[in-house]
PDB file of N, CA and C in Angstrom:
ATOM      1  N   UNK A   1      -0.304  36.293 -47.541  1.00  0.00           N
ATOM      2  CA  UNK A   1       0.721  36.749 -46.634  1.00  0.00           C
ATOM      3  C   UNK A   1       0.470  36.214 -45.219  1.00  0.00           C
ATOM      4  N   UNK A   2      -1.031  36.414 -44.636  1.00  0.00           N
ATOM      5  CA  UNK A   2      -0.709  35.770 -43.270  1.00  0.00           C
ATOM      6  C   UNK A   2      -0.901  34.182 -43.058  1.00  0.00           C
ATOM      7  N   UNK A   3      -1.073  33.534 -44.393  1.00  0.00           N
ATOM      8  CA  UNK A   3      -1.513  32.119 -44.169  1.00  0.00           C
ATOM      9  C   UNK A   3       0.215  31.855 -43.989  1.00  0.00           C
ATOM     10  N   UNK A   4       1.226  32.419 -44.868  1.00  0.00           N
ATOM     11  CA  UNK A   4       2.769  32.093 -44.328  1.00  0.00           C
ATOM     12  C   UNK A   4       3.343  32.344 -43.338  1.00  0.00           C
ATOM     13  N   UNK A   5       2.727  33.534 -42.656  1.00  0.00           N
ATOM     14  CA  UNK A   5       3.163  33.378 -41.532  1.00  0.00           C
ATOM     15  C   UNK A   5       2.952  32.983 -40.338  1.00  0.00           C
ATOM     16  N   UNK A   6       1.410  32.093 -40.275  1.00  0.00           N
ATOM     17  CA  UNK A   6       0.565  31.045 -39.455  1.00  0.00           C
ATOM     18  C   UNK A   6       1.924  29.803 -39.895  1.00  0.00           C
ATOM     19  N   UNK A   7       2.256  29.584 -40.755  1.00  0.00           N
ATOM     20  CA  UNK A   7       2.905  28.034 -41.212  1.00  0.00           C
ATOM     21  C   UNK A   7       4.128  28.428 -40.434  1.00  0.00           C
ATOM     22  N   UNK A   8       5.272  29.521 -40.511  1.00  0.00           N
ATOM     23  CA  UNK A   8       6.036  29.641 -39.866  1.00  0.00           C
ATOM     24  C   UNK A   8       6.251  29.320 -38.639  1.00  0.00           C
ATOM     25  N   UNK A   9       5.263  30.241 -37.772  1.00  0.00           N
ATOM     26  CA  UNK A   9       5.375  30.151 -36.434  1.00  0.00           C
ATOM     27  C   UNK A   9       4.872  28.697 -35.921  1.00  0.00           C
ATOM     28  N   UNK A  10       3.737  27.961 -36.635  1.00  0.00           N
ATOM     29  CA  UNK A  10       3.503  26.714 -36.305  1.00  0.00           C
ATOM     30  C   UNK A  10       5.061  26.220 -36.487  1.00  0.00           C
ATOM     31  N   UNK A  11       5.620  26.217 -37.324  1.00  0.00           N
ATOM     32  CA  UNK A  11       6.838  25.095 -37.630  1.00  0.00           C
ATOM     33  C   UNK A  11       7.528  25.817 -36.689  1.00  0.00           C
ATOM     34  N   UNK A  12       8.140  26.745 -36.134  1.00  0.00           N
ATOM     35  CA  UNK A  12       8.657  27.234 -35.068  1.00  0.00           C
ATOM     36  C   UNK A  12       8.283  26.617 -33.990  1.00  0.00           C
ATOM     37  N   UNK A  13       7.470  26.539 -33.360  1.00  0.00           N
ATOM     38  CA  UNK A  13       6.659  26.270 -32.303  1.00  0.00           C
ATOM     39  C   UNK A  13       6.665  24.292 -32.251  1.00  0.00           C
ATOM     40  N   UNK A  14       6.262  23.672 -33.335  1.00  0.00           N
ATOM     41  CA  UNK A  14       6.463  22.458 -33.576  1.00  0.00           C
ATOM     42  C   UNK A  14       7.647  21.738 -33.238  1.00  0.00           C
ATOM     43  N   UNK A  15       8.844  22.646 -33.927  1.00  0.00           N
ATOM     44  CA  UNK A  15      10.085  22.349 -33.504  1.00  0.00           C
ATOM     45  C   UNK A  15      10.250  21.982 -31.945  1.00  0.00           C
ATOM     46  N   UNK A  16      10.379  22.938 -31.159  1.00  0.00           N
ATOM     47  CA  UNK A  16      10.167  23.253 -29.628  1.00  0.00           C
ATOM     48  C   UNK A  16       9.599  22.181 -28.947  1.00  0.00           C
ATOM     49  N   UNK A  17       8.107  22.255 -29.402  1.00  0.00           N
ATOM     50  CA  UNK A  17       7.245  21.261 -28.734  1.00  0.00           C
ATOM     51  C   UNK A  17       7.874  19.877 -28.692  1.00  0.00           C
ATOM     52  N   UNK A  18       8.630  19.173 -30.085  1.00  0.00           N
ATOM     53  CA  UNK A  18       8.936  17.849 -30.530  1.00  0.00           C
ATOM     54  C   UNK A  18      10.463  17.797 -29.681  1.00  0.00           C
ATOM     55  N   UNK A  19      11.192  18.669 -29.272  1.00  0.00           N
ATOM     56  CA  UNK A  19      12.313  18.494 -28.796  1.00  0.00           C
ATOM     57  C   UNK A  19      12.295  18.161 -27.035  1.00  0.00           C
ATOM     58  N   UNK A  20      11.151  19.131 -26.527  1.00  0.00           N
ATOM     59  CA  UNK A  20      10.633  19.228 -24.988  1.00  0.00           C
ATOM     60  C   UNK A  20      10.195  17.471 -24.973  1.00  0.00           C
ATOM     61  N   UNK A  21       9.245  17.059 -25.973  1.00  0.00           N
ATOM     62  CA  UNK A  21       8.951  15.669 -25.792  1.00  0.00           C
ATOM     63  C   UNK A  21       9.850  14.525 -25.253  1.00  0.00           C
ATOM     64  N   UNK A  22      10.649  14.809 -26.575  1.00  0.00           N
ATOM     65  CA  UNK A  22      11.838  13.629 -26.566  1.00  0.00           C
ATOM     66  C   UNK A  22      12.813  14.227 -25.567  1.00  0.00           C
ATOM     67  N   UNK A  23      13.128  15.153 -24.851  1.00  0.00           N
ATOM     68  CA  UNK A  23      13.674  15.591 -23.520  1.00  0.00           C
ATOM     69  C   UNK A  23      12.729  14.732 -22.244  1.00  0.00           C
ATOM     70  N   UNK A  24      11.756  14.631 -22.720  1.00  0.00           N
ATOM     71  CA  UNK A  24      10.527  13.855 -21.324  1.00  0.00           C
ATOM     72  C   UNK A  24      10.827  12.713 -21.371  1.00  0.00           C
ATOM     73  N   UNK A  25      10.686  12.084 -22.818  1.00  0.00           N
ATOM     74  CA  UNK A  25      11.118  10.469 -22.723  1.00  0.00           C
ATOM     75  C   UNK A  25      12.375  10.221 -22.535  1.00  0.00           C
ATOM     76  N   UNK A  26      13.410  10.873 -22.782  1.00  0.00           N
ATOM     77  CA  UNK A  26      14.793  10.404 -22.259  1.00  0.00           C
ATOM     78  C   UNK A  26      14.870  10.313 -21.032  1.00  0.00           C
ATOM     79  N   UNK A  27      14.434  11.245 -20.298  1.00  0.00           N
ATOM     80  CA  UNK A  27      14.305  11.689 -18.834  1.00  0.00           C
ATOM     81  C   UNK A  27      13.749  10.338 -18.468  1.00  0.00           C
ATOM     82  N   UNK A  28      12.632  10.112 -18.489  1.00  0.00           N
ATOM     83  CA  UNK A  28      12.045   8.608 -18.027  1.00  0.00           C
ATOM     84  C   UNK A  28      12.657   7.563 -18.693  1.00  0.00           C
ATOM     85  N   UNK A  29      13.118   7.012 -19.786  1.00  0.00           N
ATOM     86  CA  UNK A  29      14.553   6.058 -20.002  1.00  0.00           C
ATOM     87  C   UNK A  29      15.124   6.401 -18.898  1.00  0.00           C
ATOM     88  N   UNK A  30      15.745   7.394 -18.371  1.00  0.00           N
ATOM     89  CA  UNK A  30      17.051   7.432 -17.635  1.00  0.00           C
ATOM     90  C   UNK A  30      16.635   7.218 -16.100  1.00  0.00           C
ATOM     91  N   UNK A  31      15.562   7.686 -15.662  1.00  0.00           N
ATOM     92  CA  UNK A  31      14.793   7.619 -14.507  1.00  0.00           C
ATOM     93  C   UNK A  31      14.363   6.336 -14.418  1.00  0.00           C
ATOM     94  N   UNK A  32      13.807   5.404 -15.403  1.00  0.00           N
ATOM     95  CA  UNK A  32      13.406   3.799 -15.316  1.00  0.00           C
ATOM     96  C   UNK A  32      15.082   3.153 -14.987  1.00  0.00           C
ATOM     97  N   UNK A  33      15.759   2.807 -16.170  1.00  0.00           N
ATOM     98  CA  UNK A  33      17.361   2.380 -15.750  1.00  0.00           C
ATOM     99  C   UNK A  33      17.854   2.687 -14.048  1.00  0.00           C
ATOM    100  N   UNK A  34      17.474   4.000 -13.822  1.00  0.00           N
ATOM    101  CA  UNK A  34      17.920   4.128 -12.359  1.00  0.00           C
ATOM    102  C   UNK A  34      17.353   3.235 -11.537  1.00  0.00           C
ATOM    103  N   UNK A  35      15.579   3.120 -11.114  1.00  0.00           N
ATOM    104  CA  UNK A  35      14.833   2.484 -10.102  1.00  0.00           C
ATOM    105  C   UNK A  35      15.431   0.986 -10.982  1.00  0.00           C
ATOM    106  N   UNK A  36      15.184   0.590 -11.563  1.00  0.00           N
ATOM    107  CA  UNK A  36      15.077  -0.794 -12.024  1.00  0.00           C
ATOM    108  C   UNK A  36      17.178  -1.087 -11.297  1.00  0.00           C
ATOM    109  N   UNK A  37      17.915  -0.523 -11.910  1.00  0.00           N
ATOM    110  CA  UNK A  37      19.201  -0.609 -11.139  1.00  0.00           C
ATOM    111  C   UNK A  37      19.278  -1.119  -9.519  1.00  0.00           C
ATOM    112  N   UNK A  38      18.264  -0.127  -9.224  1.00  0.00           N
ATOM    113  CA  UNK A  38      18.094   0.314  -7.730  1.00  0.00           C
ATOM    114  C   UNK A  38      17.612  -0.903  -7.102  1.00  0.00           C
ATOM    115  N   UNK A  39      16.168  -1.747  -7.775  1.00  0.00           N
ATOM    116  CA  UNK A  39      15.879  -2.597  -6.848  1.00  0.00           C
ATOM    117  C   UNK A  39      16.560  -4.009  -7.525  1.00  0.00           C
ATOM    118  N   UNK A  40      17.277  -3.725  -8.240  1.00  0.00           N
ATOM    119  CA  UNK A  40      17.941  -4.918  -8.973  1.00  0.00           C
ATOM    120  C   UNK A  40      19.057  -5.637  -7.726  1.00  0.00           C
ATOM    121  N   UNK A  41      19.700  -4.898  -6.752  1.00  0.00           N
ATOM    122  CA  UNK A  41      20.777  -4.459  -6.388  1.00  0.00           C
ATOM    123  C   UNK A  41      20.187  -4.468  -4.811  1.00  0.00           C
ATOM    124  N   UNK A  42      19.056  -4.151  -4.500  1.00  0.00           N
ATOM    125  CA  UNK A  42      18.233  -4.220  -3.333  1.00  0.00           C
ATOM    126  C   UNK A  42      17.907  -6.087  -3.330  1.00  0.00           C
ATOM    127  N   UNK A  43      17.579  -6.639  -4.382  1.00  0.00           N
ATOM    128  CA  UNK A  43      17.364  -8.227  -4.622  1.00  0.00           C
ATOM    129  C   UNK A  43      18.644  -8.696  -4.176  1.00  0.00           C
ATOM    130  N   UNK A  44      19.429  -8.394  -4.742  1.00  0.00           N
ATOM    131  CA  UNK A  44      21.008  -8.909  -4.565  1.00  0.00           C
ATOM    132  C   UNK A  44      21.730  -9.102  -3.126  1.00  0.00           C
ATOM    133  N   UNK A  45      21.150  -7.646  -2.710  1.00  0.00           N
ATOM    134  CA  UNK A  45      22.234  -7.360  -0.963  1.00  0.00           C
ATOM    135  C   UNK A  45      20.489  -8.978  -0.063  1.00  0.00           C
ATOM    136  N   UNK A  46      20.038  -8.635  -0.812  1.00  0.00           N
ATOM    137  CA  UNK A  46      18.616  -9.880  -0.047  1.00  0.00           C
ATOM    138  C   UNK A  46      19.343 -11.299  -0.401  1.00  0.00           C
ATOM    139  N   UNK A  47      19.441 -11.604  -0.786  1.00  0.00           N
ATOM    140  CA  UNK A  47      20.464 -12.845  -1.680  1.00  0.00           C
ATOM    141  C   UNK A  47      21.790 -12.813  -0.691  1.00  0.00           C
ATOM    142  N   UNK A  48      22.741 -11.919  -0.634  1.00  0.00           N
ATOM    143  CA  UNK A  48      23.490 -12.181   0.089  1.00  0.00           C
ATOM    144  C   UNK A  48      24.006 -12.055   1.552  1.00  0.00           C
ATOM    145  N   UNK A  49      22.157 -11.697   2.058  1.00  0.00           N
ATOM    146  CA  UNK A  49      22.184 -11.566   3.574  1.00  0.00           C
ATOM    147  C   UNK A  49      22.243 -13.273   4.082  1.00  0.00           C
ATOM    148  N   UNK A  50      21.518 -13.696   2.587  1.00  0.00           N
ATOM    149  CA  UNK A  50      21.096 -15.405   3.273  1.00  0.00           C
ATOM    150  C   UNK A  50      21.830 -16.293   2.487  1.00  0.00           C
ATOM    151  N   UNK A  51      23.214 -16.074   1.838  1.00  0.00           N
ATOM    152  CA  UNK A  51      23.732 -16.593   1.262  1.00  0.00           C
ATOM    153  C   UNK A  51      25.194 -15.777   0.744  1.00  0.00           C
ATOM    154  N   UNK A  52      25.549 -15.223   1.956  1.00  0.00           N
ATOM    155  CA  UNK A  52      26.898 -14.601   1.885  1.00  0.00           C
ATOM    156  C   UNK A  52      28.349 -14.749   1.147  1.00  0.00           C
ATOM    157  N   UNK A  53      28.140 -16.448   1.138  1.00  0.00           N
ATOM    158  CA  UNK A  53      29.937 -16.846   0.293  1.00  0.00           C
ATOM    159  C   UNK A  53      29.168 -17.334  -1.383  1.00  0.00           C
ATOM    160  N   UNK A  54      28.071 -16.512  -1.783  1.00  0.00           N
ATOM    161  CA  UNK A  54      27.808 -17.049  -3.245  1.00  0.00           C
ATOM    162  C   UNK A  54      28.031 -15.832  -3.847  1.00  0.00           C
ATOM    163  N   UNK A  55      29.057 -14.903  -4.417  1.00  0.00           N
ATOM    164  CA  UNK A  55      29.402 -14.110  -5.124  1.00  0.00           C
ATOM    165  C   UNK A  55      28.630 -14.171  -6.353  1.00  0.00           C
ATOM    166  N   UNK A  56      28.995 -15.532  -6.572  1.00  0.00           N
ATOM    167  CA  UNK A  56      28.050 -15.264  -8.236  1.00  0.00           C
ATOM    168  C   UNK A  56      26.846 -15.570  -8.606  1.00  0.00           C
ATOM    169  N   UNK A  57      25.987 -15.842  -7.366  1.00  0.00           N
ATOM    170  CA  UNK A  57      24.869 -15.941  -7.211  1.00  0.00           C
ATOM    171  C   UNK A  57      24.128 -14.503  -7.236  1.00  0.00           C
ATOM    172  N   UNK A  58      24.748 -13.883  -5.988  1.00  0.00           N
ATOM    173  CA  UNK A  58      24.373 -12.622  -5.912  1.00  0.00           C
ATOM    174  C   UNK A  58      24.323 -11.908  -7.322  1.00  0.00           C
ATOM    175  N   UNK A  59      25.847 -12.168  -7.834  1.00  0.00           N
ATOM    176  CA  UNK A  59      25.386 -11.054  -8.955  1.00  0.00           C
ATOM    177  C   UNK A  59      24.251 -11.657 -10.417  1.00  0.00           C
ATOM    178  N   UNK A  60      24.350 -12.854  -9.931  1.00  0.00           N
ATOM    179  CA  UNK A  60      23.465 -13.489 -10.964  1.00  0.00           C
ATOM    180  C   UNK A  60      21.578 -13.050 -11.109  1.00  0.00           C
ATOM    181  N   UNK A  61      21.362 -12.865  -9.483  1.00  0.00           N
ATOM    182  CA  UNK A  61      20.116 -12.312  -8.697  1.00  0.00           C
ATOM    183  C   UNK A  61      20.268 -10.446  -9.163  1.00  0.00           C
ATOM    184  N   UNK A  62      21.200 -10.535  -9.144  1.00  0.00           N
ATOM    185  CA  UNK A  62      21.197  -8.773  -9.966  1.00  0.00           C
ATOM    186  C   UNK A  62      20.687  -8.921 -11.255  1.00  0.00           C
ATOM    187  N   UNK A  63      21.454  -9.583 -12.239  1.00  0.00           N
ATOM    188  CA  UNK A  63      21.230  -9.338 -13.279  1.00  0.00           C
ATOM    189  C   UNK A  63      19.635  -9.805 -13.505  1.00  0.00           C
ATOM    190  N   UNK A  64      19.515 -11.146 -13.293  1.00  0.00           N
ATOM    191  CA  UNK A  64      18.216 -11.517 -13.626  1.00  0.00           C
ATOM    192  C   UNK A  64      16.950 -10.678 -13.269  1.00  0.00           C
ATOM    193  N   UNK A  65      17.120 -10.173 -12.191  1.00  0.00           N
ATOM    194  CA  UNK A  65      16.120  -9.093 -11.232  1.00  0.00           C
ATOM    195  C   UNK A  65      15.769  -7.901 -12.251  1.00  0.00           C
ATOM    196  N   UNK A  66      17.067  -7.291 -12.450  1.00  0.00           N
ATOM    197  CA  UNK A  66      17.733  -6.141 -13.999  1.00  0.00           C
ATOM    198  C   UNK A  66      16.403  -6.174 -14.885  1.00  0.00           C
ATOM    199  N   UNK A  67      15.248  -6.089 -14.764  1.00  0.00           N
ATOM    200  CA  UNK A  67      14.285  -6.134 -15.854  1.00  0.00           C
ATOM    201  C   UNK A  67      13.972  -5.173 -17.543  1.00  0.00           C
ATOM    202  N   UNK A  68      14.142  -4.872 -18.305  1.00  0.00           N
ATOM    203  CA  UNK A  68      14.180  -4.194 -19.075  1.00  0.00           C
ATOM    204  C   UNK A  68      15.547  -3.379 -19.613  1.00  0.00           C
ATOM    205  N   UNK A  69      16.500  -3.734 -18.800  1.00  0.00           N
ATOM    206  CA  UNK A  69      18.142  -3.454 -19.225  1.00  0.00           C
ATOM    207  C   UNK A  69      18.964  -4.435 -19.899  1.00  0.00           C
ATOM    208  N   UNK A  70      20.141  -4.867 -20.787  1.00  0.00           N
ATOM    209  CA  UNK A  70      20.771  -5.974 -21.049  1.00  0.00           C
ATOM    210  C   UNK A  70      21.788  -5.994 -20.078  1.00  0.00           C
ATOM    211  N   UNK A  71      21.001  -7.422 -19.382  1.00  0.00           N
ATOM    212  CA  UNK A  71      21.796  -7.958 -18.513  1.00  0.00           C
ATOM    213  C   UNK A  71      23.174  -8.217 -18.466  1.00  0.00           C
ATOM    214  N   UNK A  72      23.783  -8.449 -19.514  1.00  0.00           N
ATOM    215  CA  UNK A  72      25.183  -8.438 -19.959  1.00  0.00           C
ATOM    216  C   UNK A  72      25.973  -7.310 -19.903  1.00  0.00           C
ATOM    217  N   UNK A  73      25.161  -6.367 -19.830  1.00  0.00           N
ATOM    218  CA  UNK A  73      26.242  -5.368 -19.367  1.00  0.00           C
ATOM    219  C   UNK A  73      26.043  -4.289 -18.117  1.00  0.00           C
ATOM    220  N   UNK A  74      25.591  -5.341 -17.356  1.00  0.00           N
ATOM    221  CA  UNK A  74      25.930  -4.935 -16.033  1.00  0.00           C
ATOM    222  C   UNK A  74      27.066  -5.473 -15.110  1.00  0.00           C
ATOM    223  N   UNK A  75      27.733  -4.039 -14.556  1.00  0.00           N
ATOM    224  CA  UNK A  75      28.855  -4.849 -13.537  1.00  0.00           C
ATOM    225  C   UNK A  75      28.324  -5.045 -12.267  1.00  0.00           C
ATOM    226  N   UNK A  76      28.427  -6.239 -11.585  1.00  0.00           N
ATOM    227  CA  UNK A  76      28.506  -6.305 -10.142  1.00  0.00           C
ATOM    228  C   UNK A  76      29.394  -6.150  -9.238  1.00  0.00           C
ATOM    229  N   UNK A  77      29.543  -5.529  -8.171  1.00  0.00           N
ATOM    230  CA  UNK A  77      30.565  -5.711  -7.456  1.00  0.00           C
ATOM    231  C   UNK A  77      29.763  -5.905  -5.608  1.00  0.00           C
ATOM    232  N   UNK A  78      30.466  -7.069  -5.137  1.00  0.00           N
ATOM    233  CA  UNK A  78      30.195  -7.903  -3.904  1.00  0.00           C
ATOM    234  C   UNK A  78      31.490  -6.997  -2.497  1.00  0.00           C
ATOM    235  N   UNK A  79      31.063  -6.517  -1.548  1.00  0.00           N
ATOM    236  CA  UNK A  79      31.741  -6.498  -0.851  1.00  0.00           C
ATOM    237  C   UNK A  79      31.606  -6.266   0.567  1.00  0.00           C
ATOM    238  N   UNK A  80      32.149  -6.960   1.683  1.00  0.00           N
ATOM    239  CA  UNK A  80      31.626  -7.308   3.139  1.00  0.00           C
ATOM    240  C   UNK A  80      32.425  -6.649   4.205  1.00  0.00           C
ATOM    241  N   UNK A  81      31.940  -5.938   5.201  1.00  0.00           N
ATOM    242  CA  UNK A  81      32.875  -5.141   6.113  1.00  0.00           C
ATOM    243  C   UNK A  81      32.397  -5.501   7.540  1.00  0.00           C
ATOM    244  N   UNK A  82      33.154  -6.236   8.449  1.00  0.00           N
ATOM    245  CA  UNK A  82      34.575  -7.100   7.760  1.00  0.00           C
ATOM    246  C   UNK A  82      34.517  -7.451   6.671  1.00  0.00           C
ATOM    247  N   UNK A  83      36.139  -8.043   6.296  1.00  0.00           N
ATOM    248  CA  UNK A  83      35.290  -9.596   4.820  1.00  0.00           C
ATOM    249  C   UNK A  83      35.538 -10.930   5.533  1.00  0.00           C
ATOM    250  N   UNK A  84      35.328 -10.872   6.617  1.00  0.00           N
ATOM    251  CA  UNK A  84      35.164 -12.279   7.076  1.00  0.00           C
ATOM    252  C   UNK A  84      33.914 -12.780   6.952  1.00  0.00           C
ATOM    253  N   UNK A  85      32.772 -12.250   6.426  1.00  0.00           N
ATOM    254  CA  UNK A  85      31.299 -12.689   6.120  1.00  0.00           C
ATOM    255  C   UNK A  85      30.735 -13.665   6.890  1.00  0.00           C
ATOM    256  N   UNK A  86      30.714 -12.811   8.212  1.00  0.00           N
ATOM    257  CA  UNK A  86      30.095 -13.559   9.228  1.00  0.00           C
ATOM    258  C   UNK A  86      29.060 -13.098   9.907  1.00  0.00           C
ATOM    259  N   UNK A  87      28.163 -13.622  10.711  1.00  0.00           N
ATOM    260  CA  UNK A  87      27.144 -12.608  10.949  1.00  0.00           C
ATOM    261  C   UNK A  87      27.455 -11.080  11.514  1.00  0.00           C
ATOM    262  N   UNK A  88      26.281 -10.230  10.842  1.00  0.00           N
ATOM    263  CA  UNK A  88      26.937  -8.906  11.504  1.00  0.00           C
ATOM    264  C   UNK A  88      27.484  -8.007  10.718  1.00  0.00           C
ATOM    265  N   UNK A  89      28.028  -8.567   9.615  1.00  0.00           N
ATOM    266  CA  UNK A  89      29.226  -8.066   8.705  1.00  0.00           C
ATOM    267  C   UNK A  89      28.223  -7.298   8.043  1.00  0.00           C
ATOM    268  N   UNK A  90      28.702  -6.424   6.911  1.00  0.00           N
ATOM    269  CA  UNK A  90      28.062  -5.154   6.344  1.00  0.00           C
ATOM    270  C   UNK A  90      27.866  -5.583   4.693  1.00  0.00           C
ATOM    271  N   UNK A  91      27.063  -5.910   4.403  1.00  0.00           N
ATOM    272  CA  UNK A  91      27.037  -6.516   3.081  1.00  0.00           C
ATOM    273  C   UNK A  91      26.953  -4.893   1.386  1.00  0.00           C
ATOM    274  N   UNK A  92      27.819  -4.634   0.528  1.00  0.00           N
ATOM    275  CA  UNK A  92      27.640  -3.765  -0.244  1.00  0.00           C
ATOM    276  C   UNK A  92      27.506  -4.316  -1.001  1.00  0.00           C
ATOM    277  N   UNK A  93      26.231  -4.280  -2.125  1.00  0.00           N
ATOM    278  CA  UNK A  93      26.474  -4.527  -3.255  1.00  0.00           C
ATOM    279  C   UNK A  93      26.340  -3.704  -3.864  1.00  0.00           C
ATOM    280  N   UNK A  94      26.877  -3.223  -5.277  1.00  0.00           N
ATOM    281  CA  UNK A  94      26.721  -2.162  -6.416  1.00  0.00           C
ATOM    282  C   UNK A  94      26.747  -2.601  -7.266  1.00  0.00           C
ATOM    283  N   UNK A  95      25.977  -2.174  -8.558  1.00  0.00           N
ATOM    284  CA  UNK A  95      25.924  -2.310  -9.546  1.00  0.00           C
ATOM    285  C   UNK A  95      26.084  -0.882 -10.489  1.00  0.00           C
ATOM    286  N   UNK A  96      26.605  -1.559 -11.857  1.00  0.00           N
ATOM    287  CA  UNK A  96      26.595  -0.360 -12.437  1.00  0.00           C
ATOM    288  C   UNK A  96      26.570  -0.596 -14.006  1.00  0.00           C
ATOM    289  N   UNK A  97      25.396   0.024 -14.910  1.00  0.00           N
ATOM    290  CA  UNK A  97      25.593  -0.162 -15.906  1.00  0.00           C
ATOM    291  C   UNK A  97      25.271   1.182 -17.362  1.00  0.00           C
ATOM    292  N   UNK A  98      25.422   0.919 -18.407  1.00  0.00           N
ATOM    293  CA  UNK A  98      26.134   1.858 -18.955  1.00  0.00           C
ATOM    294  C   UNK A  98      24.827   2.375 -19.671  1.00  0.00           C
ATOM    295  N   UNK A  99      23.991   3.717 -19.498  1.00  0.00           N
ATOM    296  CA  UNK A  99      22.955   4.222 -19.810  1.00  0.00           C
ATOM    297  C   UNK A  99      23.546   4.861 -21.503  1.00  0.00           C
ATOM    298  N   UNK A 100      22.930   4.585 -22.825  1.00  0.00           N
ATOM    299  CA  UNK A 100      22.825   5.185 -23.867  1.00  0.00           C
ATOM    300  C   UNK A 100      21.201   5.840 -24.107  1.00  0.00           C
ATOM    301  N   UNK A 101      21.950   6.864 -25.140  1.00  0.00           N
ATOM    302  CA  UNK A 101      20.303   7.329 -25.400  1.00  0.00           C
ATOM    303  C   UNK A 101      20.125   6.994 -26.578  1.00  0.00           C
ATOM    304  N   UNK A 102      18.499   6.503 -26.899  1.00  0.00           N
ATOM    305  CA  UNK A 102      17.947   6.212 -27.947  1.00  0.00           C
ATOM    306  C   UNK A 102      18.282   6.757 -29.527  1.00  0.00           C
ATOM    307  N   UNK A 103      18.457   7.898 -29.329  1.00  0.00           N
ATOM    308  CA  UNK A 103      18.519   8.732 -30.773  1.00  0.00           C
ATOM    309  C   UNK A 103      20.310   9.050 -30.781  1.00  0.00           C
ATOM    310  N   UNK A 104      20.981   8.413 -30.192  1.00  0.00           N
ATOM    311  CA  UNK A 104      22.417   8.379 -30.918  1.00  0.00           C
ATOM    312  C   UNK A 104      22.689   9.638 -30.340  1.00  0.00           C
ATOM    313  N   UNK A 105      22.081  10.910 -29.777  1.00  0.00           N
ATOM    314  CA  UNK A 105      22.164  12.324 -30.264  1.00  0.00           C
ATOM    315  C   UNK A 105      23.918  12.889 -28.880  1.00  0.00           C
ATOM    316  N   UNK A 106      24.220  11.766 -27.961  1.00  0.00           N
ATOM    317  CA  UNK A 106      25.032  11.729 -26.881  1.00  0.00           C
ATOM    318  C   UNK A 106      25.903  10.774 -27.714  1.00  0.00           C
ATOM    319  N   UNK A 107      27.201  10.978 -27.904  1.00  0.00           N
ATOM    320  CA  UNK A 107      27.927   9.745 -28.321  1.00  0.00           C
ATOM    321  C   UNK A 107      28.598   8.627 -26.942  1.00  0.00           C
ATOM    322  N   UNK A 108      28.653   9.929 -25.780  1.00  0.00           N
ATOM    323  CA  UNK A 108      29.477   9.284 -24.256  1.00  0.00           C
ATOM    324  C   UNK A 108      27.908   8.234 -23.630  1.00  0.00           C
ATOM    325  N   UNK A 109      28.595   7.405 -23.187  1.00  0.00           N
ATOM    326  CA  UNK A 109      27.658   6.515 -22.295  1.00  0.00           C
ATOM    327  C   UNK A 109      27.601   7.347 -21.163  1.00  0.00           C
ATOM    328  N   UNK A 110      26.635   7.675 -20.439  1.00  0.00           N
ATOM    329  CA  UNK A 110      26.647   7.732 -18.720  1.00  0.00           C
ATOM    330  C   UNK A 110      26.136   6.578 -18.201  1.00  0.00           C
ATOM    331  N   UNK A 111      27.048   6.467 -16.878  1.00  0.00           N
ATOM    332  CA  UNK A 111      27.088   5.157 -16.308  1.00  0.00           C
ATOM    333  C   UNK A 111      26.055   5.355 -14.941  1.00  0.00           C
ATOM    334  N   UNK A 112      25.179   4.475 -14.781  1.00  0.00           N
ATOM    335  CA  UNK A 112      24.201   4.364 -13.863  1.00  0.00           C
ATOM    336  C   UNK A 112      24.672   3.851 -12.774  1.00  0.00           C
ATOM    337  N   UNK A 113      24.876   4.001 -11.667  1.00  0.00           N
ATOM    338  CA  UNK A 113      25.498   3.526 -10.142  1.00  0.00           C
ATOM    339  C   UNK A 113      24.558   3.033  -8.906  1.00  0.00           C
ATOM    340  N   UNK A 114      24.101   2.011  -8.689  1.00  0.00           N
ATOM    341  CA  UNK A 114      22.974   1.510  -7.621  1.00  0.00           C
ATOM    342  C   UNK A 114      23.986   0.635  -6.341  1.00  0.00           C
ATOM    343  N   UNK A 115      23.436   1.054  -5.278  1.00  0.00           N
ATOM    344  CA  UNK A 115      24.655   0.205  -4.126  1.00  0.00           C
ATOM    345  C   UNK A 115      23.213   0.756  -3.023  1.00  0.00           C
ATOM    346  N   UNK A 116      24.030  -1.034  -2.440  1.00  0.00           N
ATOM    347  CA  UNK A 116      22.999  -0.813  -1.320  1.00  0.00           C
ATOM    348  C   UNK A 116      23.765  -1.844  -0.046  1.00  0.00           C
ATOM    349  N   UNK A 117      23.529  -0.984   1.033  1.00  0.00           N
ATOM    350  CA  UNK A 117      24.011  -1.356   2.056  1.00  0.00           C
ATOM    351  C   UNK A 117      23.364  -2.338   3.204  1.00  0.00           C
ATOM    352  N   UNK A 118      23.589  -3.222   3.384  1.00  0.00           N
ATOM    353  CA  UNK A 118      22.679  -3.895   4.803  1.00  0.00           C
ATOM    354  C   UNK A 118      23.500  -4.581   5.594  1.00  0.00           C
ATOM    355  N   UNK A 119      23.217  -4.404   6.798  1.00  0.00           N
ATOM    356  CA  UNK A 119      23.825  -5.250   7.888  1.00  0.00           C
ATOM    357  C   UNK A 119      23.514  -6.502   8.416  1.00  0.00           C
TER     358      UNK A 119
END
């Protein structure tokens, strides 16, 4: 009688423990995608402080920068305030790409958002 109910509460308890885990590693998937976004996008607005009329350079310096994400499905978006892209001007770049989780267990994508501003 009490060796079944040692097995129970272990498998109770097991459960719990194995779910808190894979809650930690998603968390850090989703926390890596962010920083890696972040300085992907920090490379980029650097790229187009010193090379302002290369749109697709910049976003090319995103993606490649993008380490451990598929580069292919990231969007870039380039934009200058003014847009006369002259010195001075306000350079935005953002990126944004589409975070899944490993175990299928989310069917919606959440979308990751990195923008960075320099003058």
């Amino acid at each position: 009688m009490r060796r079944g109910q040692t097995l129970v509460e272990f498998a109770l308890s097991a459960v719990i423990v194995v779910l808190v885990l894979i809650g930690i590693v998603e968390a850090g998937r989703y926390l890596f995608t962010v920083n890696t976004l972040r300085n992907a996008v920090r490379e980029g607005a650097r790229h187009a402080i010193v090379r302002p009329w290369d749109d697709a350079g910049i976003a090319q310096r995103v993606r490649q920068t993008a380490a451990g994400v598929d580069p292919s499905a990231i969007g870039v978006q380039v934009t200058f305030n003014p847009p006369t892209r002259s010195s001075g001007s306000l350079v935005i770049v953002t990126a944004t790409y589409p975070y899944r989780s490993v175990l299928g267990v989310f069917s919606r994508s959440v979308s990751v958002t990195a923008t960075m501003r320099v003058p």
